[in-house]
C-alpha atoms as a PDB file:
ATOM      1  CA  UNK A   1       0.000   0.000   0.000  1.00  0.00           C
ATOM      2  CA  UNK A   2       0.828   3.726   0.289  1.00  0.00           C
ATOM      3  CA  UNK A   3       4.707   4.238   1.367  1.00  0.00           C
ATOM      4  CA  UNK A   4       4.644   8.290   1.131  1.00  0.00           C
ATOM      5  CA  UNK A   5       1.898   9.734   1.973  1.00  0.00           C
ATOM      6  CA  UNK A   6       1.877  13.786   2.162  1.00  0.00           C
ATOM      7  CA  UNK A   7      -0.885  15.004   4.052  1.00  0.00           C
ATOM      8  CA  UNK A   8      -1.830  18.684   3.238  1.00  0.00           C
ATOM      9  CA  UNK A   9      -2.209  20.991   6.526  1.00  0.00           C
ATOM     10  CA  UNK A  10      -3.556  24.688   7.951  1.00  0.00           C
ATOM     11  CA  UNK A  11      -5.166  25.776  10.390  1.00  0.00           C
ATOM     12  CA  UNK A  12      -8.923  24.548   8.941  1.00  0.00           C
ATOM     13  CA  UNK A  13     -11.499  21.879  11.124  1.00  0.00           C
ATOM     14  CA  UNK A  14     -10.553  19.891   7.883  1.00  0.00           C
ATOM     15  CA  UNK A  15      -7.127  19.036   8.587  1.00  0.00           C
ATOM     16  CA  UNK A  16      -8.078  16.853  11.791  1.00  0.00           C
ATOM     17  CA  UNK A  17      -9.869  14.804   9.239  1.00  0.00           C
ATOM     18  CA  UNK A  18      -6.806  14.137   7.349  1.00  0.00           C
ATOM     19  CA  UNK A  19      -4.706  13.377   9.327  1.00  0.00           C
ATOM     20  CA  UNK A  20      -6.984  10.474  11.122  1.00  0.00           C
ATOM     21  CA  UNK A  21      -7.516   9.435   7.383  1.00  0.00           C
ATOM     22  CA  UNK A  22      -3.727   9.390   6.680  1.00  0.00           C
ATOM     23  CA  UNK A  23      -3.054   7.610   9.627  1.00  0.00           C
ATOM     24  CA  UNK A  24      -5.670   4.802   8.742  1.00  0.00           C
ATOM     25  CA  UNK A  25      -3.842   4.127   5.546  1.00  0.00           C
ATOM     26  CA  UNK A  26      -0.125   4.494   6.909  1.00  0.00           C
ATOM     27  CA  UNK A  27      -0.767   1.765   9.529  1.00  0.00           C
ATOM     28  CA  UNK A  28      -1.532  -0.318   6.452  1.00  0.00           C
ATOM     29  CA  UNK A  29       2.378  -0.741   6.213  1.00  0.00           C
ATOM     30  CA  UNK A  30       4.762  -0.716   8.695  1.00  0.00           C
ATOM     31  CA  UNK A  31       7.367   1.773   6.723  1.00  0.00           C
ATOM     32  CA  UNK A  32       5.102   4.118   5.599  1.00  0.00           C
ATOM     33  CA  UNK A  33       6.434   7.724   6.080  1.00  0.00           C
ATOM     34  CA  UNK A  34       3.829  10.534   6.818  1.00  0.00           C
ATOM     35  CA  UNK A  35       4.897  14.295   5.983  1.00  0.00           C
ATOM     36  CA  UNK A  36       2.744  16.993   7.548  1.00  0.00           C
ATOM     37  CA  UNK A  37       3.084  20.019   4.818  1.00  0.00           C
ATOM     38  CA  UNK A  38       2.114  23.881   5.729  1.00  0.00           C
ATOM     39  CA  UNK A  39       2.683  26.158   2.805  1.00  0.00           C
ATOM     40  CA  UNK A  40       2.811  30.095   3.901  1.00  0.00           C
ATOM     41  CA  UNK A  41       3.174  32.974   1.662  1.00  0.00           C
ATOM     42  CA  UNK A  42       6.324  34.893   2.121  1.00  0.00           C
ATOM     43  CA  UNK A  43       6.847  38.393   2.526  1.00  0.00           C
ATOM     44  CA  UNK A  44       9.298  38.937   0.850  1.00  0.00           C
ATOM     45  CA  UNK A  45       7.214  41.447  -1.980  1.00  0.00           C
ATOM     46  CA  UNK A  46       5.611  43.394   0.822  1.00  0.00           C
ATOM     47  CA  UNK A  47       8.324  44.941   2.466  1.00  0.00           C
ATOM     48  CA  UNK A  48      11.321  46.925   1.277  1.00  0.00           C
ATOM     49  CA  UNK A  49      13.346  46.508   4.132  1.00  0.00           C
ATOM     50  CA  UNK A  50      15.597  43.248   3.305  1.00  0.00           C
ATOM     51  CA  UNK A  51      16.193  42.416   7.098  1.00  0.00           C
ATOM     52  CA  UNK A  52      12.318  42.890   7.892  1.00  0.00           C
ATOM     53  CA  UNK A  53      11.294  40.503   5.080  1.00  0.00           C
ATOM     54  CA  UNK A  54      13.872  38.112   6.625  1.00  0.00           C
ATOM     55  CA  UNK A  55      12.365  38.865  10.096  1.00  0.00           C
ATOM     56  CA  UNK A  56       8.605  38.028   9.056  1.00  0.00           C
ATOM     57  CA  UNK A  57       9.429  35.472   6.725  1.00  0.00           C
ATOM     58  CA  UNK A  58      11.279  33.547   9.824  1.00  0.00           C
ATOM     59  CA  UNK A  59       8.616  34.270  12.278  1.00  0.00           C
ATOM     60  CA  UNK A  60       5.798  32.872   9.520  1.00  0.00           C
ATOM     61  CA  UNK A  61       8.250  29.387   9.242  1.00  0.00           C
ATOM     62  CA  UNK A  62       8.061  29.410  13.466  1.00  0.00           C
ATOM     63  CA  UNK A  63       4.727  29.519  13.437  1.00  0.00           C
ATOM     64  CA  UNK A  64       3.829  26.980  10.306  1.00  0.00           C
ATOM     65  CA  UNK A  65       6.176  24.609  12.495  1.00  0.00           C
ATOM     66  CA  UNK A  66       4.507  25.831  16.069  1.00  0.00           C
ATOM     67  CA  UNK A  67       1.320  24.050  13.922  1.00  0.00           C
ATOM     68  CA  UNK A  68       2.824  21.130  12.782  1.00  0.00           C
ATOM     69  CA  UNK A  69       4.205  20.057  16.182  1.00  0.00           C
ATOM     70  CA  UNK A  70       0.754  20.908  17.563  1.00  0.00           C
ATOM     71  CA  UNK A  71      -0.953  18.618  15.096  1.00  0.00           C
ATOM     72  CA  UNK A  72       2.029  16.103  15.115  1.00  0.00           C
ATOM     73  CA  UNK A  73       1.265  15.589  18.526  1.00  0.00           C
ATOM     74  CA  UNK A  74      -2.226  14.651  18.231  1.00  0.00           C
ATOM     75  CA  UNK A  75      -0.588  11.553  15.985  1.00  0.00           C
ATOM     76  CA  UNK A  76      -0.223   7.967  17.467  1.00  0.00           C
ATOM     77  CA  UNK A  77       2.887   7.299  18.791  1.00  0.00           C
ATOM     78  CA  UNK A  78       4.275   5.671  16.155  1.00  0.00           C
ATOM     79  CA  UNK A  79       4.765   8.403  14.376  1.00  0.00           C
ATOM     80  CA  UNK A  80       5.570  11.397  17.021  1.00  0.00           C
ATOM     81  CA  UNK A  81       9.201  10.873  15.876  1.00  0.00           C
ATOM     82  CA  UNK A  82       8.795   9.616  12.640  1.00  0.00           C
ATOM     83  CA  UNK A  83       6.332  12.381  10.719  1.00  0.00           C
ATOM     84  CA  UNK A  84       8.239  15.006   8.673  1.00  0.00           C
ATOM     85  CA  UNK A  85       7.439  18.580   9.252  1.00  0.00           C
ATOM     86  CA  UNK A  86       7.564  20.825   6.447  1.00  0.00           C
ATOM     87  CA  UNK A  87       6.588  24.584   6.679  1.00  0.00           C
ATOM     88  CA  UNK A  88       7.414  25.794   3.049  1.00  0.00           C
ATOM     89  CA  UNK A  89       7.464  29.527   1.986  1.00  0.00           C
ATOM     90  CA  UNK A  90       4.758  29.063  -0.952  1.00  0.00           C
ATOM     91  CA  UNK A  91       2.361  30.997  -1.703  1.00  0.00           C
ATOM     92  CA  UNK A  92       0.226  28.068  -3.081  1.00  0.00           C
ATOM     93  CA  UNK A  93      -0.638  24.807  -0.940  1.00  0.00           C
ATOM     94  CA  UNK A  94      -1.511  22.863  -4.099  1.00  0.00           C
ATOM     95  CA  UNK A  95       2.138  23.812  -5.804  1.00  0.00           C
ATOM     96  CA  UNK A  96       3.938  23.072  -2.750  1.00  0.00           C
ATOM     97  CA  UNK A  97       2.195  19.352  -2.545  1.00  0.00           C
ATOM     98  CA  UNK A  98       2.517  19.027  -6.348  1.00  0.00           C
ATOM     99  CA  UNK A  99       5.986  19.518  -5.877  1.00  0.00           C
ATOM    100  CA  UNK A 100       6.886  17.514  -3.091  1.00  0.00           C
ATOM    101  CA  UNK A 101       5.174  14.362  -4.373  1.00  0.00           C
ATOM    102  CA  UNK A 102       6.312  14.686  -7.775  1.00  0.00           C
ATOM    103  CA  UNK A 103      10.216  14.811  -6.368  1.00  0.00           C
ATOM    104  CA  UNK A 104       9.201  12.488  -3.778  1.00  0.00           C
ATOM    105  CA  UNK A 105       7.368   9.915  -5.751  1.00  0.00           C
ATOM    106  CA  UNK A 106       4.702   9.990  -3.242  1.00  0.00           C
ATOM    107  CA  UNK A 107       2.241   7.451  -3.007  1.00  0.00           C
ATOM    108  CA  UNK A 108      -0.281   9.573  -2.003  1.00  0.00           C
ATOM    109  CA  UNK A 109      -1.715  13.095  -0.839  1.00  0.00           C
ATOM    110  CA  UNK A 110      -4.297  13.586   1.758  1.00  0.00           C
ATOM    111  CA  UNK A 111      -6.354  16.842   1.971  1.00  0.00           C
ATOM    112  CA  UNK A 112      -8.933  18.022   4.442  1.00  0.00           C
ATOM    113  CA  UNK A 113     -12.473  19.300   2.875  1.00  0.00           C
ATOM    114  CA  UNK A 114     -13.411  22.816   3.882  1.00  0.00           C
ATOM    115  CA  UNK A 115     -16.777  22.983   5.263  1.00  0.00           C
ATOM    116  CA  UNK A 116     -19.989  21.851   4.905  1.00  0.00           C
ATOM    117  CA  UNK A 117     -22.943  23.314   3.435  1.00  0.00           C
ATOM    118  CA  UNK A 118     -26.494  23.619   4.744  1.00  0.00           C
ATOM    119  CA  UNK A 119     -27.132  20.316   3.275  1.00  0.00           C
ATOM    120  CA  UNK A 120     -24.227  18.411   5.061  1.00  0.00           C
ATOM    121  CA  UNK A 121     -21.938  18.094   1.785  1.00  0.00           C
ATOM    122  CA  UNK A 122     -18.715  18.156   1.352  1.00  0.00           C
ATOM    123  CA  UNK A 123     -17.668  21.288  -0.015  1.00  0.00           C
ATOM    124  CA  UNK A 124     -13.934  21.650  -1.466  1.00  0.00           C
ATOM    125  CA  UNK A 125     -12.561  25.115  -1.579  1.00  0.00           C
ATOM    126  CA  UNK A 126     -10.359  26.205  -4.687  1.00  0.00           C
ATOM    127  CA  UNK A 127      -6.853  25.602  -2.695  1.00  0.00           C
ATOM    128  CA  UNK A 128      -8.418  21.865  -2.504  1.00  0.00           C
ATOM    129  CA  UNK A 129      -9.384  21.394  -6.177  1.00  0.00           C
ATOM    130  CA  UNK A 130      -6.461  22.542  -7.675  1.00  0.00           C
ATOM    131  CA  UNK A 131      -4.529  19.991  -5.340  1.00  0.00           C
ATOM    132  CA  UNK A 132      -6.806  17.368  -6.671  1.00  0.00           C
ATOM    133  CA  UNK A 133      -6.515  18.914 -10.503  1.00  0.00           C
ATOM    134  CA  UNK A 134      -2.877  19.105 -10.609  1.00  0.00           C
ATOM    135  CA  UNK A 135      -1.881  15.817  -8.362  1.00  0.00           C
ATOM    136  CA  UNK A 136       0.501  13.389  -9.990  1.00  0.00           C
ATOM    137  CA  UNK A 137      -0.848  10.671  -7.427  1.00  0.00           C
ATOM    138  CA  UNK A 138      -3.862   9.616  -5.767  1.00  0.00           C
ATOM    139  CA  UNK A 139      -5.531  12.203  -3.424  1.00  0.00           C
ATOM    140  CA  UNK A 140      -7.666  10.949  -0.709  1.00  0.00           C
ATOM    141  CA  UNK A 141     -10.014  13.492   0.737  1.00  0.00           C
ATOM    142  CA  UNK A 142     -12.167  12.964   4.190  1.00  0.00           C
ATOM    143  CA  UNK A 143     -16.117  13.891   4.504  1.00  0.00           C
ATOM    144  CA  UNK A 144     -15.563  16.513   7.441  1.00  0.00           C
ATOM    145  CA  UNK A 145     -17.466  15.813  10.706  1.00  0.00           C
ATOM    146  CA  UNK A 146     -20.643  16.668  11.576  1.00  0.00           C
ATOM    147  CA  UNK A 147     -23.473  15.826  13.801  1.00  0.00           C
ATOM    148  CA  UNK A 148     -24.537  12.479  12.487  1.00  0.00           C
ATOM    149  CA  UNK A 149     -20.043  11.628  12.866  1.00  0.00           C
ATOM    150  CA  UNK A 150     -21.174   9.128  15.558  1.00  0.00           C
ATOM    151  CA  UNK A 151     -23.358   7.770  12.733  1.00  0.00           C
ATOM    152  CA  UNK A 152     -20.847   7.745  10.084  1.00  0.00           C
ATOM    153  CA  UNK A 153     -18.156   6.284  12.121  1.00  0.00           C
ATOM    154  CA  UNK A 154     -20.224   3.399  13.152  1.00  0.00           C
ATOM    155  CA  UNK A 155     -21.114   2.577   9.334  1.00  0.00           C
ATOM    156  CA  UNK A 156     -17.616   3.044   8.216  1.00  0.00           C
ATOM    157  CA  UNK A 157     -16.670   0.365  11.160  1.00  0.00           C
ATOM    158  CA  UNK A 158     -18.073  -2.365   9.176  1.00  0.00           C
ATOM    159  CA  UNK A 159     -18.650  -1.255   5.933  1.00  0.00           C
ATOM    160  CA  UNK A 160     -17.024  -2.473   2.621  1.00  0.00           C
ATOM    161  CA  UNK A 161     -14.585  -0.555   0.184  1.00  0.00           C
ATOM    162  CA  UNK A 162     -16.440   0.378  -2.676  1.00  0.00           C
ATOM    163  CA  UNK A 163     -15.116   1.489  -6.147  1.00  0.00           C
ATOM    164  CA  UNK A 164     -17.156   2.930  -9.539  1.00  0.00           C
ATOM    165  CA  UNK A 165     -16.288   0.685 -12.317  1.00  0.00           C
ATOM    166  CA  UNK A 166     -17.218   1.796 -15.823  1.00  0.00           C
ATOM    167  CA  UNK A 167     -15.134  -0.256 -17.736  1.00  0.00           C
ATOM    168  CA  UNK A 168     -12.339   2.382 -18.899  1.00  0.00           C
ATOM    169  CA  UNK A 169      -9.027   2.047 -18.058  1.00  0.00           C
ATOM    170  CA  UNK A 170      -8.946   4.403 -15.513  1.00  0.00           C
ATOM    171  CA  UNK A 171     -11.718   2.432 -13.538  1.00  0.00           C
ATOM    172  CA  UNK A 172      -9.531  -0.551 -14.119  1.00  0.00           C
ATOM    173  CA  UNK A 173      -6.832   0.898 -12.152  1.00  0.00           C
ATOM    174  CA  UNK A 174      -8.946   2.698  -9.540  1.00  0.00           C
ATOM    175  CA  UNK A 175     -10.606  -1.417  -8.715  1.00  0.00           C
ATOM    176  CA  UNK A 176      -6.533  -2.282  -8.678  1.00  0.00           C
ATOM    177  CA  UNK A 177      -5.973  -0.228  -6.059  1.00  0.00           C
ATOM    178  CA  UNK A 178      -9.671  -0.497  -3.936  1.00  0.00           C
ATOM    179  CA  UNK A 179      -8.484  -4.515  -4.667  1.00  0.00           C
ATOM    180  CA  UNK A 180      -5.438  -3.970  -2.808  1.00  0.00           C
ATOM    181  CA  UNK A 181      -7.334  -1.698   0.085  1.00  0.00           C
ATOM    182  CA  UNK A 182      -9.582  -4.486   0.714  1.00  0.00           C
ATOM    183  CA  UNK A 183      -7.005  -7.173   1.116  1.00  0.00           C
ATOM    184  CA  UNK A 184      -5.324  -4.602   3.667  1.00  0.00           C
ATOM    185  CA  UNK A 185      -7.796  -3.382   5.438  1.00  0.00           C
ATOM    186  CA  UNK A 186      -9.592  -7.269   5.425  1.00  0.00           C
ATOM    187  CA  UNK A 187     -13.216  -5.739   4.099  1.00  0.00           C
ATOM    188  CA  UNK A 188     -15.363  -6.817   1.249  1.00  0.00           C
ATOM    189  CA  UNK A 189     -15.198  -4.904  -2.183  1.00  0.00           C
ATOM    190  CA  UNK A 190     -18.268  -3.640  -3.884  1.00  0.00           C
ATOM    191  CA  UNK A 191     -17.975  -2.854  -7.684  1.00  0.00           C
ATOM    192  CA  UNK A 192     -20.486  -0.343  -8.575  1.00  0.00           C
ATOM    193  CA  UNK A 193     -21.692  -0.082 -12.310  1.00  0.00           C
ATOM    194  CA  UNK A 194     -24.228   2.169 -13.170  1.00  0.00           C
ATOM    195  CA  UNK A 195     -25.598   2.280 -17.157  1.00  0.00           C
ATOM    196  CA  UNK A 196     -26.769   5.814 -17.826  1.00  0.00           C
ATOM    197  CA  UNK A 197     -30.141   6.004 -19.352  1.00  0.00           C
ATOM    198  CA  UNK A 198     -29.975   6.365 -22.860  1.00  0.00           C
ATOM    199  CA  UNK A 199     -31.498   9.593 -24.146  1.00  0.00           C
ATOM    200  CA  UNK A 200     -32.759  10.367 -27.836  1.00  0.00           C
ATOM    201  CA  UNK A 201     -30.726  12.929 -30.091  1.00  0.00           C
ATOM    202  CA  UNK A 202     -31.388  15.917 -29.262  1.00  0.00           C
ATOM    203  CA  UNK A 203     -32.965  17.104 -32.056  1.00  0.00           C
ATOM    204  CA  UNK A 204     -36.506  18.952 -33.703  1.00  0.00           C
ATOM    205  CA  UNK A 205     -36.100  17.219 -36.672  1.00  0.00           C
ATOM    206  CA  UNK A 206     -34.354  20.120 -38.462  1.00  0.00           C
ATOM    207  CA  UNK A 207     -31.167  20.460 -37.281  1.00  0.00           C
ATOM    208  CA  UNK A 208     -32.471  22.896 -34.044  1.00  0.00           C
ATOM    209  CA  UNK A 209     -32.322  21.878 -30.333  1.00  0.00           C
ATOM    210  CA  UNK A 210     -34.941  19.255 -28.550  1.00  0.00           C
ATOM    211  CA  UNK A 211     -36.026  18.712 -25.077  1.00  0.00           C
ATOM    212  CA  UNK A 212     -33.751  15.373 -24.469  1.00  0.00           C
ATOM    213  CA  UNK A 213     -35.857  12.360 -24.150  1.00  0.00           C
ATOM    214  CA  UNK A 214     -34.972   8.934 -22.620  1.00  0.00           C
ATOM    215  CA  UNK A 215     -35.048   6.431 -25.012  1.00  0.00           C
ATOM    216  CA  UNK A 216     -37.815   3.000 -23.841  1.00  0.00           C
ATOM    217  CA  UNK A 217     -35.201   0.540 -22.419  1.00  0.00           C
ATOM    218  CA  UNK A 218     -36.244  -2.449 -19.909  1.00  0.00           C
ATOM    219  CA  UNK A 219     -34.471  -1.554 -16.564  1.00  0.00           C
ATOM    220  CA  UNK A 220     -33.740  -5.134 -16.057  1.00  0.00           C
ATOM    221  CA  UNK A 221     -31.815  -5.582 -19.849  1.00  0.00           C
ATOM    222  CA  UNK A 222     -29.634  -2.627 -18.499  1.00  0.00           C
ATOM    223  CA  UNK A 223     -28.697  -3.788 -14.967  1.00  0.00           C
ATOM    224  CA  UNK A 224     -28.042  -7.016 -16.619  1.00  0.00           C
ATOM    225  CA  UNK A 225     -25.891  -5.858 -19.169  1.00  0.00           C
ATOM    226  CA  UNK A 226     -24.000  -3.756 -16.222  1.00  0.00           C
ATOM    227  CA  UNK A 227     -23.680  -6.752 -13.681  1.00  0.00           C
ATOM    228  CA  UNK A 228     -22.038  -9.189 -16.642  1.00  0.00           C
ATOM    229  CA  UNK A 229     -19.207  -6.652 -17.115  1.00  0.00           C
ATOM    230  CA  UNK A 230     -19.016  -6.045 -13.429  1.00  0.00           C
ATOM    231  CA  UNK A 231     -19.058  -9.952 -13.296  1.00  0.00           C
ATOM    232  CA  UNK A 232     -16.165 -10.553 -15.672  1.00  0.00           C
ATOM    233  CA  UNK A 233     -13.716  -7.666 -13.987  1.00  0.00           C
ATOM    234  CA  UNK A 234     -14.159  -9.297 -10.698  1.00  0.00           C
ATOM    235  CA  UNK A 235     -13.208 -12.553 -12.043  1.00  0.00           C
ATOM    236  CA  UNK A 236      -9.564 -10.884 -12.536  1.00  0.00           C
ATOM    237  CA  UNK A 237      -8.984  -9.702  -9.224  1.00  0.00           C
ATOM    238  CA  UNK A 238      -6.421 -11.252  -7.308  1.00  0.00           C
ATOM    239  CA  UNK A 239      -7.435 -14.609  -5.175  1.00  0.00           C
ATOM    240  CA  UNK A 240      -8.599 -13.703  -1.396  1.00  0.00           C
ATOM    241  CA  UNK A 241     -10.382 -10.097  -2.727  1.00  0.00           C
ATOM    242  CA  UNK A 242     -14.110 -11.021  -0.953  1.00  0.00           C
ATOM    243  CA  UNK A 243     -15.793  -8.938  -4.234  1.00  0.00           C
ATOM    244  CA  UNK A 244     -19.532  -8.441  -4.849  1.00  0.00           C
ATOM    245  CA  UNK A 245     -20.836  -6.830  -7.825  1.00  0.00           C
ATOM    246  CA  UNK A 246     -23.186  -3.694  -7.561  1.00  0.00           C
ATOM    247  CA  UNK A 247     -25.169  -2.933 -10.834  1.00  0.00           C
ATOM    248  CA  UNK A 248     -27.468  -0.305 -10.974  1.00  0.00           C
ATOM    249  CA  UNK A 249     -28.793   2.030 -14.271  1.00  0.00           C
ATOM    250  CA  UNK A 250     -29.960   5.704 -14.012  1.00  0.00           C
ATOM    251  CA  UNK A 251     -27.600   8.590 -12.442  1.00  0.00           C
ATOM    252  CA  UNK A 252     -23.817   7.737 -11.927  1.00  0.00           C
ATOM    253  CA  UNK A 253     -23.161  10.200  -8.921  1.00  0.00           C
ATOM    254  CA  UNK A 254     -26.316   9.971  -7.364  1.00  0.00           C
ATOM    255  CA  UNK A 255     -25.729   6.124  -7.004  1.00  0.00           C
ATOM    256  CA  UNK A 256     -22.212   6.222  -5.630  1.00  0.00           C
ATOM    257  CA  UNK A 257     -23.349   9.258  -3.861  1.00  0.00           C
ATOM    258  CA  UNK A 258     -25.974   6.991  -2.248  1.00  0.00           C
ATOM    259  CA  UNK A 259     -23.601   4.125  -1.888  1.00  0.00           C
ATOM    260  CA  UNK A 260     -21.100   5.624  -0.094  1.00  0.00           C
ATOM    261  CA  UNK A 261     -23.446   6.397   3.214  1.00  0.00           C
ATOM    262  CA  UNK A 262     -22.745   2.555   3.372  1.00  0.00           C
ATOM    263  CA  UNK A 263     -18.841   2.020   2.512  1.00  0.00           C
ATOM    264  CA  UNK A 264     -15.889   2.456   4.670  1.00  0.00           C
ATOM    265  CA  UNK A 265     -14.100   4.398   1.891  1.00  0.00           C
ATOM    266  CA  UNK A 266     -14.661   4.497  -1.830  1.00  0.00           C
ATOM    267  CA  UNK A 267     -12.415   4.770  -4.526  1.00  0.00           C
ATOM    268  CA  UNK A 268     -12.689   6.491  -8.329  1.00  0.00           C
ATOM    269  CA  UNK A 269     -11.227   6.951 -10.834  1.00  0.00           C
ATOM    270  CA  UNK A 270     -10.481  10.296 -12.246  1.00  0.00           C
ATOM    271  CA  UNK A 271     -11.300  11.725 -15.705  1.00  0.00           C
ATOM    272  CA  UNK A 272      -7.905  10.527 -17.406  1.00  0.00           C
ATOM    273  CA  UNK A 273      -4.597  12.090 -17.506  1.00  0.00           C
ATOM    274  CA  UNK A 274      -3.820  15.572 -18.531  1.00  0.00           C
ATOM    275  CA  UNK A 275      -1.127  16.547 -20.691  1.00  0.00           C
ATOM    276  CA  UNK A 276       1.227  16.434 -18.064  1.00  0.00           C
ATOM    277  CA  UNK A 277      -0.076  13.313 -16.652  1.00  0.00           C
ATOM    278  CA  UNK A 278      -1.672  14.761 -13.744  1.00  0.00           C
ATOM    279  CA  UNK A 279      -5.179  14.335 -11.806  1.00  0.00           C
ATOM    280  CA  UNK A 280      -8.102  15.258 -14.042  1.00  0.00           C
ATOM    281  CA  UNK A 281     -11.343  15.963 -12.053  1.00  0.00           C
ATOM    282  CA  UNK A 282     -14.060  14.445 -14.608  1.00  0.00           C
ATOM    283  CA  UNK A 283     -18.265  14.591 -14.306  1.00  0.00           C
ATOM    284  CA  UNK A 284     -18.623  11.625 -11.727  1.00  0.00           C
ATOM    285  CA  UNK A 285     -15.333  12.447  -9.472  1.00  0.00           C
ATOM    286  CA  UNK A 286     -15.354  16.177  -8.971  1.00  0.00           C
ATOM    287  CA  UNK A 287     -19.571  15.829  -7.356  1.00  0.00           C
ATOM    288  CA  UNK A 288     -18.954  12.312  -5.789  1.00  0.00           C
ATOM    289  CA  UNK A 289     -16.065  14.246  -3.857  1.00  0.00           C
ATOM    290  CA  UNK A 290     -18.627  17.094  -2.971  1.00  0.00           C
ATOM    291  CA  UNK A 291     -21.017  15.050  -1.685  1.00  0.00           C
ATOM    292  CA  UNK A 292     -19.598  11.904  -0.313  1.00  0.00           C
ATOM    293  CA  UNK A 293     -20.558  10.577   3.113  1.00  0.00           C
ATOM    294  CA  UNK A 294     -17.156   8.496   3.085  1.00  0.00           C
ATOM    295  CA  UNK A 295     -13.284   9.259   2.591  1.00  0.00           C
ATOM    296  CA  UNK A 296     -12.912   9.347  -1.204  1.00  0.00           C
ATOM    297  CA  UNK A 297      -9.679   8.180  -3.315  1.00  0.00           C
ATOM    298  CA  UNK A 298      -8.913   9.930  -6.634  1.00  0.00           C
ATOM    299  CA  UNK A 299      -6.872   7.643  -8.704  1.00  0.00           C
ATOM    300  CA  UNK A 300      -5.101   8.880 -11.964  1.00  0.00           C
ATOM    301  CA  UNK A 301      -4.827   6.331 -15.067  1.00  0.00           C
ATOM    302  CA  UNK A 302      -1.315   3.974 -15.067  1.00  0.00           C
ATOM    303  CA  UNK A 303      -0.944   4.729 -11.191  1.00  0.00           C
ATOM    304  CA  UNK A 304       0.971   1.428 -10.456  1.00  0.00           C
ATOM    305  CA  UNK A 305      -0.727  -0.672  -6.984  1.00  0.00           C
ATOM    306  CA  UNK A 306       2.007  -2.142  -5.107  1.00  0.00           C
ATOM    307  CA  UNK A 307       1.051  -5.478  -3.660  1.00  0.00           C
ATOM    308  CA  UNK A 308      -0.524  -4.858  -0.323  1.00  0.00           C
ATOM    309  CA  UNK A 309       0.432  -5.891   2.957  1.00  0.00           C
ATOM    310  CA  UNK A 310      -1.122  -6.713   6.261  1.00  0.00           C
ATOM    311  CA  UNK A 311      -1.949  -4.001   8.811  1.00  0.00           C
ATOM    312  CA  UNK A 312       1.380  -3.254  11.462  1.00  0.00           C
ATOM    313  CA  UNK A 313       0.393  -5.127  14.500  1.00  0.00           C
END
């Protein structure tokens, strides 16, 4: 499973989320490094003085690290001496990760939502999407806590990994690595397919627009059709994965949407790869993320699974 795992941090409700989520998936391998990241903007182009910027610019590292302890120390023991601390003068949290796991080869980046709405959803603010956009590794972001938490974290305590499976290859290696989360984490998987409705051109007949119309198809054809290619990807998992398929037609985020009020964590795949190989927030990731009731996992296409291990005892 993950090895290095950067977990984003401020001074937000969301980065207590994080870090318990990071911390679930480090213990999933007994050398797995966290890094607790601040990025600060320096001062430098607001002052003329040189030995004032110096001044601030010092006193803003003391106090990104002051934070880092702080939240270091909430950590298991385990990892009150081995966590990295990194208070970096950037202006940008999302560069400053981007960086760091693209030097690093990190396994992973964990990010805290940033508040709810008045419907309970997740909300990520812009600092959080562009860390998703731009990653050039899975990003796992936590549902933030709420008032039902005592709710959640009793469903999550038994509930399976679930990952959307659409057939691309980018679904193929986002059920790679839920596969390999299962095996470590000793849950069931749930593949969820969902066959969008099909809808009639949208046309009048002459070339102008139409009200779109769903086209007559039996429900049960579809979910059939659905559960025989869920069916067949199963069958190449590796031996021991305790898989279930999950077919379902109609609305792709509204079902994992749904879904995930039951899972322990679920894991998509995102649009494809961008020019530069990066994270590509696509229809069904980007509002899954917003609206999630359990930890989400971003995967990019080609991300290679390492073979998972058992928990640290």
């Amino acid at each position: 499973m993950f090895q290095q795992i950067l977990v984003g941090c401020d001074r937000g409700p969301g980065t207590a989320d994080a870090l318990r989520l990071a911390v679930e998936l480090a213990d999933l391998r007994a050398d797995a490094q966290l890094t607790l990241v601040h990025a600060y903007a320096p001062n430098a182009a607001r002052f003329g003085r040189r030995g004032r910027q110096e001044e601030l610019d010092d006193a803003l590292h003391g106090e990104g690290m002051a934070l880092l302890e702080r939240l270091r120390d909430t950590l298991p023991q385990r990892y009150h001496e081995t966590a990295e601390l990194l208070s970096l003068p950037v202006s940008s949290p999302a560069f400053a990760l981007h960086d760091l796991a693209t030097g690093r080869g990190a396994d992973l980046i964990v990010v805290g939502s940033s508040q709810h709405s008045g419907l309970g959803r997740l909300l990520l603010g812009s600092e959080g999407t562009a860390i998703i956009h731009g990653a050039p590794c899975p990003v796992a972001v936590p549902p933030r806590a709420d008032g039902q938490a005592h709710e959640a974290d009793a469903t999550r305590a038994i509930g399976p990994v679930g990952v959307g499976y659409d057939g691309s290859g980018v679904a193929d290696e986002a059920v790679d690595l839920a596969a390999g989360l299962a095996l470590a984490l000793d849950r069931p998987l749930d593949v969820v397919g969902v066959a969008e409705t099909p809808v009639a051109p949208p046309t009048d007949g002459f070339g102008g627009p139409a009200p779109i119309q769903p086209l007559p198809v039996d429900p049960e054809t579809l979910d059939a059709q659905v559960a025989g290619i869920l069916e067949e990807r199963i069958a190449r998992l590796p031996e021991g994965v305790r898989a279930r398929a999950i077919a379902a037609h109609g609305d792709a985020v509204e079902t994992l949407v749904d879904r995930s009020a039951e899972l322990h964590l679920l894991v998509v795949g995102s649009r494809d790869y961008g020019p530069l190989r990066h994270v590509l927030l696509g229809s069904v990731s980007r509002p899954v993320l917003d609206r999630a009731s359990c930890p989400v996992v971003v995967v990019p296409r080609t991300v290679e699974v390492a073979e998972p291990e058992a928990p640290a005892a």
